[in-house]
Protein backbone atom coordinates (compact mmCIF):
# COMPACT_ATOMS: atom_id res chain seq x y z
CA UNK A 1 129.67 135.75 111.04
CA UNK A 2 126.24 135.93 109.70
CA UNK A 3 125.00 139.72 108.69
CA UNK A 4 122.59 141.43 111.09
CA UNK A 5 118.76 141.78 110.09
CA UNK A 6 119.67 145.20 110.08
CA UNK A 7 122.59 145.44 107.95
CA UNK A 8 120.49 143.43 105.73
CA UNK A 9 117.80 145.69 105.73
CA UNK A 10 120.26 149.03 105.04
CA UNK A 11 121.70 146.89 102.24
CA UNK A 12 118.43 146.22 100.78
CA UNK A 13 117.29 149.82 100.72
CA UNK A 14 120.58 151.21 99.70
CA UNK A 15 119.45 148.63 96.27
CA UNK A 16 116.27 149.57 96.14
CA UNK A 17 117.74 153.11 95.47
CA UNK A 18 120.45 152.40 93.18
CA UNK A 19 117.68 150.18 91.07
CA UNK A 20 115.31 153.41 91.13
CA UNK A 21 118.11 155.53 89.97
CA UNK A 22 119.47 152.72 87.44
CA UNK A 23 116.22 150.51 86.67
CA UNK A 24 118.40 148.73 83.89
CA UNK A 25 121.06 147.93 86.10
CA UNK A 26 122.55 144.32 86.33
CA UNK A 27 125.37 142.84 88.01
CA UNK A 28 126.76 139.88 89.98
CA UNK A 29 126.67 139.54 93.53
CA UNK A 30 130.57 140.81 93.34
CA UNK A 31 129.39 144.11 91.23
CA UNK A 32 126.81 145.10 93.13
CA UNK A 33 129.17 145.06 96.00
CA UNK A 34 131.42 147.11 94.89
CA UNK A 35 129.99 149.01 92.45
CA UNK A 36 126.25 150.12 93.61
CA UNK A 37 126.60 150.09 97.33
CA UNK A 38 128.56 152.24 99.17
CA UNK A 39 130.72 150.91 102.15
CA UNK A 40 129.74 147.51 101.14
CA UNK A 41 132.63 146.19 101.61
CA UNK A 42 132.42 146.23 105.56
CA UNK A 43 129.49 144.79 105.07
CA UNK A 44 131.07 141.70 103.43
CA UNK A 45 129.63 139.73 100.46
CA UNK A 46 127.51 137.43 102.47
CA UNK A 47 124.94 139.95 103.79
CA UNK A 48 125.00 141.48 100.16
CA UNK A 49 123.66 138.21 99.00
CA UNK A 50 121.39 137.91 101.71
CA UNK A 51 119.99 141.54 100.64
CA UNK A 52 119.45 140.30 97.57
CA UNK A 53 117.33 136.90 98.29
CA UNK A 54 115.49 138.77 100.22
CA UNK A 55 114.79 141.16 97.15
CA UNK A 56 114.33 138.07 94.36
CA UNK A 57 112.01 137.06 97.48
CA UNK A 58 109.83 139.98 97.27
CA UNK A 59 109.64 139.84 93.63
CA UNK A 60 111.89 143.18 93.44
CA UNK A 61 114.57 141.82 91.48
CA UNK A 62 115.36 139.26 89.25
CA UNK A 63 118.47 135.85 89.55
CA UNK A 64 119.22 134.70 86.37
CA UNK A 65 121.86 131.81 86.71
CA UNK A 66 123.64 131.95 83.71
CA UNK A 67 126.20 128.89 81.95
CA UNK A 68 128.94 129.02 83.70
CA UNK A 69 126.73 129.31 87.22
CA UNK A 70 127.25 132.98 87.98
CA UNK A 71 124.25 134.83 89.17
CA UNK A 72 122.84 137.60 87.48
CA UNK A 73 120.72 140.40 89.92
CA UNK A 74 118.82 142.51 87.91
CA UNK A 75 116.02 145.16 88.17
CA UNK A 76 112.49 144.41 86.51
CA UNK A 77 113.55 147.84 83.61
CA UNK A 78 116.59 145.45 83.05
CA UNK A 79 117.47 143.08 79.72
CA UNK A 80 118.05 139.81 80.56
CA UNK A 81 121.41 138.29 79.02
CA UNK A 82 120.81 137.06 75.43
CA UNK A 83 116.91 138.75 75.30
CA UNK A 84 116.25 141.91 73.01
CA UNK A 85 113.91 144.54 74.87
């Protein structure tokens, strides 16, 4: 079942604040799940990802795709894998 536009939009917020509080976080889809949102898990994976589209969208965040084809979410304070800052 797809994610609601509003469960989307509580997910994207709830990001939003763990990237203010944490502006060098990074993390896969996975981490972010379970490690930055809380009660994500109902939520499901799906509309995590969609929360996060929506952010690279916007120009909030940044996908980096690395090797072995995992995505990377990470806020503009953040290093990118393999960079110095």
């Amino acid at each position: 079942m797809a994610a609601s536009d509003g469960e989307v939009n509580r997910l994207v917020l709830e990001i939003r604040r763990y990237l203010q509080a944490h502006p060098r976080a990074a993390d896969s889809a996975e981490g972010i799940a379970t490690w930055w949102i809380a009660g994500a898990q109902h939520s499901g994976l799906d509309a995590v990802e969609s929360a996060l589209e929506r952010l690279v969208g916007t120009d909030e965040i940044r996908k980096q795709v690395l090797a072995d084809g995992k995505a990377v979410y990470a806020g503009s304070g953040a290093r990118r894998p393999g960079k110095r800052n």
